[in-house]
PDB file of N, CA and C in Angstrom:
ATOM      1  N   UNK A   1       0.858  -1.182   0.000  1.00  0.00           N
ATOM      2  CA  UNK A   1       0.000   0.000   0.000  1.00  0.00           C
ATOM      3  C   UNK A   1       0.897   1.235   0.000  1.00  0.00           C
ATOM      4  N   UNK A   2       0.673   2.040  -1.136  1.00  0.00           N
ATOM      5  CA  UNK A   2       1.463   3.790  -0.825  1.00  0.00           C
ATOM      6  C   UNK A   2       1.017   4.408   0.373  1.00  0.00           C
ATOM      7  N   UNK A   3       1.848   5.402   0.439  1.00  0.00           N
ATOM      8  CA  UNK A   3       1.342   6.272   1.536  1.00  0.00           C
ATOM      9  C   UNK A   3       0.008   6.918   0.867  1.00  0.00           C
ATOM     10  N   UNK A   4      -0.691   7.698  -0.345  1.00  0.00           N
ATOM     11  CA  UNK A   4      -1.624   7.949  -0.604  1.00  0.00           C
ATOM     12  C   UNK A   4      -2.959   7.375  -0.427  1.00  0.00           C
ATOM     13  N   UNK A   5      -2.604   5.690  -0.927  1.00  0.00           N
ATOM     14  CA  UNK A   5      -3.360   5.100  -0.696  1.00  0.00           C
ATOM     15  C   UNK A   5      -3.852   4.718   0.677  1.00  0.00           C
ATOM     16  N   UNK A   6      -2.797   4.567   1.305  1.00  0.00           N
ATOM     17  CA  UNK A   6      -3.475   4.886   3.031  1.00  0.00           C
ATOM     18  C   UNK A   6      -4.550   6.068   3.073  1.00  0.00           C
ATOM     19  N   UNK A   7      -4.154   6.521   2.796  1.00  0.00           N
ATOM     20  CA  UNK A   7      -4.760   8.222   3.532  1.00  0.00           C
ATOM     21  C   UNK A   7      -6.293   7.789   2.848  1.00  0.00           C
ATOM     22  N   UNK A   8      -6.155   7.119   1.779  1.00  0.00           N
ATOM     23  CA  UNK A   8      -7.954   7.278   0.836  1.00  0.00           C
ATOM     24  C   UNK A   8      -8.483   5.840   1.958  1.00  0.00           C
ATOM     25  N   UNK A   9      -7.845   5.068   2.149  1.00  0.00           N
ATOM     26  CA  UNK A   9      -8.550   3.895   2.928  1.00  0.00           C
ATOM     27  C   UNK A   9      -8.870   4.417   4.175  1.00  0.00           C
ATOM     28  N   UNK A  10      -8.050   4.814   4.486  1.00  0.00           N
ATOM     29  CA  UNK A  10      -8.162   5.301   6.572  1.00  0.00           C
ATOM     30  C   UNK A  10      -9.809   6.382   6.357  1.00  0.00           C
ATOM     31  N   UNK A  11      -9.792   7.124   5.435  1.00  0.00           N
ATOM     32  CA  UNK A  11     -11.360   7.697   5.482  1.00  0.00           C
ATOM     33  C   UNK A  11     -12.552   6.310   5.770  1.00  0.00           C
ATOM     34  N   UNK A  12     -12.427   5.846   5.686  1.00  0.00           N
ATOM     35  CA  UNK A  12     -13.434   4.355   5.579  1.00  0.00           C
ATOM     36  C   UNK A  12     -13.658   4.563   6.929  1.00  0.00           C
ATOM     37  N   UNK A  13     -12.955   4.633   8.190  1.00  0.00           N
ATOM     38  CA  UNK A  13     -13.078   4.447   8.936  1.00  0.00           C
ATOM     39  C   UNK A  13     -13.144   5.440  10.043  1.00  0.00           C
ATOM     40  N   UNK A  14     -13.303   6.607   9.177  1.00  0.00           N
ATOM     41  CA  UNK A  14     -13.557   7.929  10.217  1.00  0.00           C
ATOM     42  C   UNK A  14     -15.139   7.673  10.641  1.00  0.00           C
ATOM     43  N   UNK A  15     -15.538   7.886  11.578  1.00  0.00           N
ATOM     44  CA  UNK A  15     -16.925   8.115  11.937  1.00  0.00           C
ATOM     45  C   UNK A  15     -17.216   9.254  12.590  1.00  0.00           C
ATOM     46  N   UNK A  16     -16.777  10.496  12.413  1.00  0.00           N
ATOM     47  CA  UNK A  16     -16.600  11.833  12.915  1.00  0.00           C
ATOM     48  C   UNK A  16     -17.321  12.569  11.995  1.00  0.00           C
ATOM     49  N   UNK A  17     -18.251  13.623  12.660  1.00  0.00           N
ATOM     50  CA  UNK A  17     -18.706  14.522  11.963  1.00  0.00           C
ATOM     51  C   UNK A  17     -18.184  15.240  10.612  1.00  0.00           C
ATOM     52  N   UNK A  18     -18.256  15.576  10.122  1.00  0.00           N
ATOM     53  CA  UNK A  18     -17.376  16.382   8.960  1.00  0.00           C
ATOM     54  C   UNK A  18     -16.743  17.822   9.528  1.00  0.00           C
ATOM     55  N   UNK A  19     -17.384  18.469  10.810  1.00  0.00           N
ATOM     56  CA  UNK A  19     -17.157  19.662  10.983  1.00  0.00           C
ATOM     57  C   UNK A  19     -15.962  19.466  12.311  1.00  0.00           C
ATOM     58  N   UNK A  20     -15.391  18.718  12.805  1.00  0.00           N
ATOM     59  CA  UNK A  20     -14.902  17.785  13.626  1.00  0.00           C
ATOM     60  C   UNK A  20     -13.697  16.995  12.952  1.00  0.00           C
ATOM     61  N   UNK A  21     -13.321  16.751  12.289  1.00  0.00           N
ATOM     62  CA  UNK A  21     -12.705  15.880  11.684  1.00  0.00           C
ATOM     63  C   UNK A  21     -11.075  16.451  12.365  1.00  0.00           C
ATOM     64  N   UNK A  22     -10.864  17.114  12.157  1.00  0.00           N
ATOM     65  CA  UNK A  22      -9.787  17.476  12.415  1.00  0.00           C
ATOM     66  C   UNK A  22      -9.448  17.572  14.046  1.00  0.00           C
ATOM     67  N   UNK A  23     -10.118  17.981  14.540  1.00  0.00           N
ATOM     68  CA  UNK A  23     -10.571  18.137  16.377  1.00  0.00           C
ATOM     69  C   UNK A  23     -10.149  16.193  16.677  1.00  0.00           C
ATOM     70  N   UNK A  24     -11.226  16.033  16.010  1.00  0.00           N
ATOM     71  CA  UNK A  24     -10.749  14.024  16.525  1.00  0.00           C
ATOM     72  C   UNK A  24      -9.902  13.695  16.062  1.00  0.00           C
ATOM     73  N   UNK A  25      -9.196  13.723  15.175  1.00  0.00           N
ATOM     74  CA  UNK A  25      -8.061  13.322  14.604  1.00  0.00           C
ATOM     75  C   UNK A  25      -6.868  14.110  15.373  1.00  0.00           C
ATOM     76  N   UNK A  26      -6.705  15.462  15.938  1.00  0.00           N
ATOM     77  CA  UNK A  26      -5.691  15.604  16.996  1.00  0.00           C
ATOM     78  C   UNK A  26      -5.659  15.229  18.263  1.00  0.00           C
ATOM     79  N   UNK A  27      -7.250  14.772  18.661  1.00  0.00           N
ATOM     80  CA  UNK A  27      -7.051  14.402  20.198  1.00  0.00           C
ATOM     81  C   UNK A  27      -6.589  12.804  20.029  1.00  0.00           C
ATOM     82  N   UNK A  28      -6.960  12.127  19.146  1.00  0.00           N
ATOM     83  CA  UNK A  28      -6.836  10.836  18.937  1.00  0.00           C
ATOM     84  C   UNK A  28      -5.124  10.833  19.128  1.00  0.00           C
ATOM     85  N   UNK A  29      -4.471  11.732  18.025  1.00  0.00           N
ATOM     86  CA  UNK A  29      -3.417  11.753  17.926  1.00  0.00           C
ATOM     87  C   UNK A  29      -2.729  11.532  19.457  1.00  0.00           C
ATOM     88  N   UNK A  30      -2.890  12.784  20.483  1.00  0.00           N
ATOM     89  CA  UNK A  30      -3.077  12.864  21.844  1.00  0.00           C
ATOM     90  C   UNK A  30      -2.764  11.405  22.753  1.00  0.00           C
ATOM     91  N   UNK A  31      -4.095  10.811  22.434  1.00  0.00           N
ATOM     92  CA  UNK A  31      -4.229   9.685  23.359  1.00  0.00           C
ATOM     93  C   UNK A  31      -3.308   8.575  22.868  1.00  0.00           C
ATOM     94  N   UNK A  32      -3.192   8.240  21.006  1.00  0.00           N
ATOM     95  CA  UNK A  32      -2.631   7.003  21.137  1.00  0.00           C
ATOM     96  C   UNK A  32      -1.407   7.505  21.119  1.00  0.00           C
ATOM     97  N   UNK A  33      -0.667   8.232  20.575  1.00  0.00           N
ATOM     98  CA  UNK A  33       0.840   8.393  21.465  1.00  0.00           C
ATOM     99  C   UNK A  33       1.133   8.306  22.911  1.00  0.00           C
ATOM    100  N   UNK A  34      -0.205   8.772  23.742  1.00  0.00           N
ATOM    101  CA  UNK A  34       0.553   8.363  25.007  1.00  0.00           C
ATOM    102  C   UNK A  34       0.050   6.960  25.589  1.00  0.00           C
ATOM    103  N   UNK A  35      -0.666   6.433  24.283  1.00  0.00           N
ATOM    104  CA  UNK A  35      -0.624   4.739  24.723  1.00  0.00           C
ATOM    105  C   UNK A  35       0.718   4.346  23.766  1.00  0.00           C
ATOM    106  N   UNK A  36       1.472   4.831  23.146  1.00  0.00           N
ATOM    107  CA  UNK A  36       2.634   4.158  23.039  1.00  0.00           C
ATOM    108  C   UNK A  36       3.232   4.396  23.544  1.00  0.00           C
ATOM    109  N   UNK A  37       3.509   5.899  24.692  1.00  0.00           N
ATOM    110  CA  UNK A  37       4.538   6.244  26.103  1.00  0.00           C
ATOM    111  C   UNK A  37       4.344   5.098  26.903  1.00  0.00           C
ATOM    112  N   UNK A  38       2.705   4.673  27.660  1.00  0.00           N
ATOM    113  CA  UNK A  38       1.918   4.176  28.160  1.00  0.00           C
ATOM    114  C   UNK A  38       2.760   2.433  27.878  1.00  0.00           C
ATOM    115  N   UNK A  39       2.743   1.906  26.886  1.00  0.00           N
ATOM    116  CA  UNK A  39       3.551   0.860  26.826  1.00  0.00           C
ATOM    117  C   UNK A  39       5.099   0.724  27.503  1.00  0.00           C
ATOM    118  N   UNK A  40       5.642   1.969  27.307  1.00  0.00           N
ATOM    119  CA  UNK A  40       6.943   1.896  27.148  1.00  0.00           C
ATOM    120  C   UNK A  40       7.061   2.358  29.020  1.00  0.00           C
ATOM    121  N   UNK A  41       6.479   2.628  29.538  1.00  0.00           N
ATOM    122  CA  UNK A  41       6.012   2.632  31.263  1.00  0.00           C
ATOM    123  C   UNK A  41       5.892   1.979  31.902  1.00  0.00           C
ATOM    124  N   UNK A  42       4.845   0.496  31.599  1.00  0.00           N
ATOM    125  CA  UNK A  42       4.215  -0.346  31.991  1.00  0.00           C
ATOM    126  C   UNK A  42       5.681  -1.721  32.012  1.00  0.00           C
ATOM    127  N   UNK A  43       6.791  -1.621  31.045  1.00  0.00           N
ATOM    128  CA  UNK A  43       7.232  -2.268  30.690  1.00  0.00           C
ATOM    129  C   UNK A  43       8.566  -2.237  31.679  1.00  0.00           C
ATOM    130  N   UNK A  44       8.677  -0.632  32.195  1.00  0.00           N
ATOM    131  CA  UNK A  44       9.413  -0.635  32.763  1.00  0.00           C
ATOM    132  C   UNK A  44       9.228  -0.739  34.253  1.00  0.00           C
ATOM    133  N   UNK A  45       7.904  -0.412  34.914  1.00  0.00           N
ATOM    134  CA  UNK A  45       7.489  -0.458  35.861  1.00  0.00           C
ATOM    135  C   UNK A  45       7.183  -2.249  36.113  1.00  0.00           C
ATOM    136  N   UNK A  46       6.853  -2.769  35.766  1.00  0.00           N
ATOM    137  CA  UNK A  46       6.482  -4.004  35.607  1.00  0.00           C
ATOM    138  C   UNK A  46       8.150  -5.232  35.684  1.00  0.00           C
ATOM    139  N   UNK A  47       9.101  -4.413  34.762  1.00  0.00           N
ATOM    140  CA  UNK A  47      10.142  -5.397  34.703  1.00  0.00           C
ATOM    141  C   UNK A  47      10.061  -6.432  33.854  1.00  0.00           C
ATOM    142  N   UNK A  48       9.945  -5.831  32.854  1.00  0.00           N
ATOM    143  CA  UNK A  48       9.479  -6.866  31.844  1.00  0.00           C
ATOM    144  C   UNK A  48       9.845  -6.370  30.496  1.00  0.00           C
ATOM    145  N   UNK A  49       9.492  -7.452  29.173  1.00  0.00           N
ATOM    146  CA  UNK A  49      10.224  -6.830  27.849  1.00  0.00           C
ATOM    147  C   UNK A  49       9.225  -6.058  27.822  1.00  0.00           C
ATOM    148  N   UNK A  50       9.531  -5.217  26.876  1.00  0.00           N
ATOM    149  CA  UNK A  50       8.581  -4.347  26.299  1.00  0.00           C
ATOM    150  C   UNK A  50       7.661  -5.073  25.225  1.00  0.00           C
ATOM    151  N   UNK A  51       6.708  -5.413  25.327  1.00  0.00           N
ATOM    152  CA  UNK A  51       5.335  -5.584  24.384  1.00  0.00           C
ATOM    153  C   UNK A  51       5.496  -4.685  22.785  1.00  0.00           C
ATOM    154  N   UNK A  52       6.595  -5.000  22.327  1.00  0.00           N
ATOM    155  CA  UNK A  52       6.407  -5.186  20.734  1.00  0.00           C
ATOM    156  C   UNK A  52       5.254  -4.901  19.603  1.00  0.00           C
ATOM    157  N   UNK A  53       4.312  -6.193  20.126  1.00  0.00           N
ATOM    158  CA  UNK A  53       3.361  -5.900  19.280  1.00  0.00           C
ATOM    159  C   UNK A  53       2.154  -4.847  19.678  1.00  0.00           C
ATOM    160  N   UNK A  54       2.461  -4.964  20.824  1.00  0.00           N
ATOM    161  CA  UNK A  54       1.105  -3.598  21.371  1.00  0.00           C
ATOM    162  C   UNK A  54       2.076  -2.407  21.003  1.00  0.00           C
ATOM    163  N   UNK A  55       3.018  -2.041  20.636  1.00  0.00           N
ATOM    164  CA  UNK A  55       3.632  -0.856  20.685  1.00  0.00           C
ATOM    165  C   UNK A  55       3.322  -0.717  19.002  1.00  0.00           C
ATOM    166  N   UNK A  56       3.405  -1.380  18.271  1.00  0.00           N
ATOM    167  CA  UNK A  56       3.180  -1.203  16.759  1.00  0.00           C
ATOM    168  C   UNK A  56       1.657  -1.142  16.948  1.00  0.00           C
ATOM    169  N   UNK A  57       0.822  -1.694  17.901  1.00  0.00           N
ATOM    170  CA  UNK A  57      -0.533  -2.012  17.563  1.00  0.00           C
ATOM    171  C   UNK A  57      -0.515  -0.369  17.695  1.00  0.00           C
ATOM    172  N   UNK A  58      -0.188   0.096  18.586  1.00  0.00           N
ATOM    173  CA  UNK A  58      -0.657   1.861  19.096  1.00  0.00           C
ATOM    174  C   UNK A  58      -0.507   2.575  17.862  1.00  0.00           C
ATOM    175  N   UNK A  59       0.924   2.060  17.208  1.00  0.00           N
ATOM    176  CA  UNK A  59       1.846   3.452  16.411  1.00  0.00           C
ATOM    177  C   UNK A  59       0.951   3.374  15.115  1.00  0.00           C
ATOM    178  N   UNK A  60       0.346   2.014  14.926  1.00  0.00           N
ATOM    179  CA  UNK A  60      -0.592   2.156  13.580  1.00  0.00           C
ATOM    180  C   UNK A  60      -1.891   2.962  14.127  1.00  0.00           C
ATOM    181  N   UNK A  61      -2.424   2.962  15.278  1.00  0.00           N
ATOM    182  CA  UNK A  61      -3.607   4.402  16.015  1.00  0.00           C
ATOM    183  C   UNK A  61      -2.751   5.354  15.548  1.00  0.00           C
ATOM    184  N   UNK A  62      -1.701   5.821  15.935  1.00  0.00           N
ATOM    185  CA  UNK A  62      -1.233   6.879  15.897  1.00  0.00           C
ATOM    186  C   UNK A  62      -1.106   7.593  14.246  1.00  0.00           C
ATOM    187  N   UNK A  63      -0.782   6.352  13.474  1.00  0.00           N
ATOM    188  CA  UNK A  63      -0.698   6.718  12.116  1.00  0.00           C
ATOM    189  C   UNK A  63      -2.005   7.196  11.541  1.00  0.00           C
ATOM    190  N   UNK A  64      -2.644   6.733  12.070  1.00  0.00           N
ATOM    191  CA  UNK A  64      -4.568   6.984  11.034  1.00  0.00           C
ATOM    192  C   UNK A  64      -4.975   8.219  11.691  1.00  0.00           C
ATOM    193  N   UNK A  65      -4.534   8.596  12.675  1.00  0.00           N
ATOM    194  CA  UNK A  65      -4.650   9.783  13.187  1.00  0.00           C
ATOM    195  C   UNK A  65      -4.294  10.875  12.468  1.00  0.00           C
ATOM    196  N   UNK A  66      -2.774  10.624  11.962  1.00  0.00           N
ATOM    197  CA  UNK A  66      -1.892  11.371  11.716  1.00  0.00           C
ATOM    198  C   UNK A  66      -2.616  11.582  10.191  1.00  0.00           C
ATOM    199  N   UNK A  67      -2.622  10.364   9.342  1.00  0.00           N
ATOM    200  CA  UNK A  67      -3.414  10.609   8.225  1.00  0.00           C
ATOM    201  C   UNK A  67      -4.584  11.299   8.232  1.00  0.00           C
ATOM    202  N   UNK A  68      -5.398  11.128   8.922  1.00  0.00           N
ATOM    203  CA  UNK A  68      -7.193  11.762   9.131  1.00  0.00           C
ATOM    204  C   UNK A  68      -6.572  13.260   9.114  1.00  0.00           C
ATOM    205  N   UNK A  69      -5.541  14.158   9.978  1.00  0.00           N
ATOM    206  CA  UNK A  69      -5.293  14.993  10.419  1.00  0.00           C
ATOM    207  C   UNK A  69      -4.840  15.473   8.518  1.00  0.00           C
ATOM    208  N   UNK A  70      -3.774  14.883   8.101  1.00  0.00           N
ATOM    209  CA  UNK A  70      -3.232  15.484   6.564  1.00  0.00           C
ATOM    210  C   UNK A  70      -4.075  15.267   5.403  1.00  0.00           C
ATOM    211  N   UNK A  71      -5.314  14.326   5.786  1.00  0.00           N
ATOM    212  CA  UNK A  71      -6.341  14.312   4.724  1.00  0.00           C
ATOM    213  C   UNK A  71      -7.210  15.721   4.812  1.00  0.00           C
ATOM    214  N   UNK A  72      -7.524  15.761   5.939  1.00  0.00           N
ATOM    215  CA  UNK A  72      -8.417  16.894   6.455  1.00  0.00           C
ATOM    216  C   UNK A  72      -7.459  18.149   5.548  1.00  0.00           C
ATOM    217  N   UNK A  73      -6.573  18.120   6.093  1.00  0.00           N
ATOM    218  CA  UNK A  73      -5.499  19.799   5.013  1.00  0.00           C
ATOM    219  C   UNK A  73      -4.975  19.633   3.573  1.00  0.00           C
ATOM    220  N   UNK A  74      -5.718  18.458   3.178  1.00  0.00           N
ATOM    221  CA  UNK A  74      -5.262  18.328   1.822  1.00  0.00           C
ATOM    222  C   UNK A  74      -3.643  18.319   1.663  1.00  0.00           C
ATOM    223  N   UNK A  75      -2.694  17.261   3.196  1.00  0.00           N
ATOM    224  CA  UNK A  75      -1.684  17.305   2.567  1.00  0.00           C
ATOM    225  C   UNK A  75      -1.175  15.920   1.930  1.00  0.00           C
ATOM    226  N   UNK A  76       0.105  15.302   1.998  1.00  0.00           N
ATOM    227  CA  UNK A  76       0.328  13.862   1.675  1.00  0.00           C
ATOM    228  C   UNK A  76       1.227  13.748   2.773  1.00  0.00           C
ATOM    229  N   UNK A  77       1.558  12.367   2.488  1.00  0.00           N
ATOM    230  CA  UNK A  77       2.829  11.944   3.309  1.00  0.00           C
ATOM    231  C   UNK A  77       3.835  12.627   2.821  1.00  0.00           C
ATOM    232  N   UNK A  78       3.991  12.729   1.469  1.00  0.00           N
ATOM    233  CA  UNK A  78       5.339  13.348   0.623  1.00  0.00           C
ATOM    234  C   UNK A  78       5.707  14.464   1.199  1.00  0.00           C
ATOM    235  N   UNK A  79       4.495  15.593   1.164  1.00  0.00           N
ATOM    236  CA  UNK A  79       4.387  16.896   1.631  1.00  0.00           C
ATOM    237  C   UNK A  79       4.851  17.085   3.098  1.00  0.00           C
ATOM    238  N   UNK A  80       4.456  15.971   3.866  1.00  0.00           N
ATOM    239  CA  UNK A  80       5.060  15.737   5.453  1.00  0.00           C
ATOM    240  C   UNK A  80       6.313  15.647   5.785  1.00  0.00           C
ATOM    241  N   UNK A  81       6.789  14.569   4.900  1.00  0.00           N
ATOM    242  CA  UNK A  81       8.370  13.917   4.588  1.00  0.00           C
ATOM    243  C   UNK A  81       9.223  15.053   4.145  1.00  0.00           C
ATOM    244  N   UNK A  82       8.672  15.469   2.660  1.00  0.00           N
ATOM    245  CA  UNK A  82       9.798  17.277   2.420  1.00  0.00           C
ATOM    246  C   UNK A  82      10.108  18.278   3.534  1.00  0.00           C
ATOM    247  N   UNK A  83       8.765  18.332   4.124  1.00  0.00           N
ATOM    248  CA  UNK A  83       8.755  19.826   5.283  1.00  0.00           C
ATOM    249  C   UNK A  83       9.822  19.112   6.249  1.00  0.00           C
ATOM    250  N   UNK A  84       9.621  18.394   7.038  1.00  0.00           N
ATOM    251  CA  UNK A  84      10.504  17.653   8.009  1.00  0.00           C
ATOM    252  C   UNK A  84      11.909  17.707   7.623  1.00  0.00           C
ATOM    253  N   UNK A  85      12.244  16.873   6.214  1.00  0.00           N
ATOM    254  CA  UNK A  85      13.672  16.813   6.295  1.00  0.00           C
ATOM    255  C   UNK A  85      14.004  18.257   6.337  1.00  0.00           C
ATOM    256  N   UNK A  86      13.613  19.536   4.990  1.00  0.00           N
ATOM    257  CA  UNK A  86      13.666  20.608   5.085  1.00  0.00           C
ATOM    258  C   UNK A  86      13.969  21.345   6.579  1.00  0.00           C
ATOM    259  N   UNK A  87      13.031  21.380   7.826  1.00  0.00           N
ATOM    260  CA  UNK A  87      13.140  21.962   8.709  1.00  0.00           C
ATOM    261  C   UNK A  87      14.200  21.585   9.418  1.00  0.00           C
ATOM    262  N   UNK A  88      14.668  20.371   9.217  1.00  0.00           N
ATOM    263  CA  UNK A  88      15.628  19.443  10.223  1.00  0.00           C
ATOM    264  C   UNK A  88      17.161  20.223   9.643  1.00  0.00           C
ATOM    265  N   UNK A  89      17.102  20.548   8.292  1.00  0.00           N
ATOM    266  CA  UNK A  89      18.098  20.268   7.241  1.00  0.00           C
ATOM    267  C   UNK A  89      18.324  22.138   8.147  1.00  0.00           C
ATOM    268  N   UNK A  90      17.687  22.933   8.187  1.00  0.00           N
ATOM    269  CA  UNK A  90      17.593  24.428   8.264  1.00  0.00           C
ATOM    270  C   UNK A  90      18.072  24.263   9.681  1.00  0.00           C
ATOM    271  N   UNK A  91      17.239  23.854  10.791  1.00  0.00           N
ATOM    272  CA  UNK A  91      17.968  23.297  12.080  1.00  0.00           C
ATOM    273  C   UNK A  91      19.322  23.294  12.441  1.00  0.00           C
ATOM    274  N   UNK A  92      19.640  22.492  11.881  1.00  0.00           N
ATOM    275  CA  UNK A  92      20.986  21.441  11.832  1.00  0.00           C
ATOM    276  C   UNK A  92      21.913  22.289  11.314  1.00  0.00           C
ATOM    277  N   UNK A  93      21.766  23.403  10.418  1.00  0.00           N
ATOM    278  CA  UNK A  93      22.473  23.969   9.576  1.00  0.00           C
ATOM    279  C   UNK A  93      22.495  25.146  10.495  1.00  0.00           C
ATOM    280  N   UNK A  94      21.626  26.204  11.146  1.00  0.00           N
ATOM    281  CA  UNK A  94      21.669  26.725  11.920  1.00  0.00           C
ATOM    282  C   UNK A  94      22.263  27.137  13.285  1.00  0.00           C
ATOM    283  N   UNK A  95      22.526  25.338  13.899  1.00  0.00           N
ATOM    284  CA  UNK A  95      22.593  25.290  15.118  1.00  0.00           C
ATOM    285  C   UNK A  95      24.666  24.712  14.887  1.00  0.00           C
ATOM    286  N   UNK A  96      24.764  24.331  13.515  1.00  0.00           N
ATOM    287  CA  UNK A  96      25.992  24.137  13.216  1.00  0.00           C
ATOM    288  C   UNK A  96      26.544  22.449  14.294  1.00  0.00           C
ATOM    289  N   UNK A  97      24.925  21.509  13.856  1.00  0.00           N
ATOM    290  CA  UNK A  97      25.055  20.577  13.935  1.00  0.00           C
ATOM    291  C   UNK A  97      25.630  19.274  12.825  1.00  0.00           C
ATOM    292  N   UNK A  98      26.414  18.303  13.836  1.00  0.00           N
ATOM    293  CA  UNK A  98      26.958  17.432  12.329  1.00  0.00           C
ATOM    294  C   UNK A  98      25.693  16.419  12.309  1.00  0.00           C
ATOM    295  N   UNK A  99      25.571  16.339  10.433  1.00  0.00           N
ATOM    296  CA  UNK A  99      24.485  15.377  10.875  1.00  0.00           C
ATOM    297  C   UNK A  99      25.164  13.772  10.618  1.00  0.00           C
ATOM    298  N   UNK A 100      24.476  12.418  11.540  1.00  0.00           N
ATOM    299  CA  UNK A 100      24.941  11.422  11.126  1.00  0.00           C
ATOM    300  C   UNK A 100      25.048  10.995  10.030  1.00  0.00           C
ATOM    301  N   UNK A 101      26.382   9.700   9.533  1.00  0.00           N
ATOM    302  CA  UNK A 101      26.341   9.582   8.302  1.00  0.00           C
ATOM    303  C   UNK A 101      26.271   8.067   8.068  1.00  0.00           C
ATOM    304  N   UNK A 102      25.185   7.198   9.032  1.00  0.00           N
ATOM    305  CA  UNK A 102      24.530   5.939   9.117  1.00  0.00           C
ATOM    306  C   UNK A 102      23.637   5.949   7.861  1.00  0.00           C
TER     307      UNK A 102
END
């Protein structure tokens, strides 16, 4: 599946008002990131491995979120991916950081 094609499937499964869409899609954002903190807590408080698959189970919440949120602004993943490296690249260049070369 592309990243585009995500973004057109994950609508399937919005059940949010139309005037809202964006409101649920950041609080969502909200909650399942801090159920993937929420994993990474439990794991340590507990003494135990960290739960793997509940941590991907969250980060894919977190992703449809993230999509609902860039469908709603008409952006893409691409458009996400450019701005990021861009800002990182301006950052880094700014702060007269080396960047890794992994």
């Amino acid at each position: 599946m592309t990243p585009d094609e995500y973004i057109k499937a994950a609508r399937k499964f919005d059940n949010h008002y139309d005037d809202y869409i964006a409101e649920a899609a950041a609080f969502g954002l909200a909650a399942e990131a801090g159920e993937v903190v929420n994993e990474f807590e439990r794991s340590m408080r507990k003494g135990r491995s960290l739960d793997e698959f509940k941590v991907r189970d969250e980060l894919s919440d977190v992703l449809w979120s993230v999509a609902r949120l860039m469908d709603h602004f008409g952006w893409t993943f691409e458009d996400i991916f450019d701005h990021n490296i861009n800002k990182l690249e301006h950052r880094y260049a700014e702060r007269g950081l080396s960047l890794r070369t992994d």
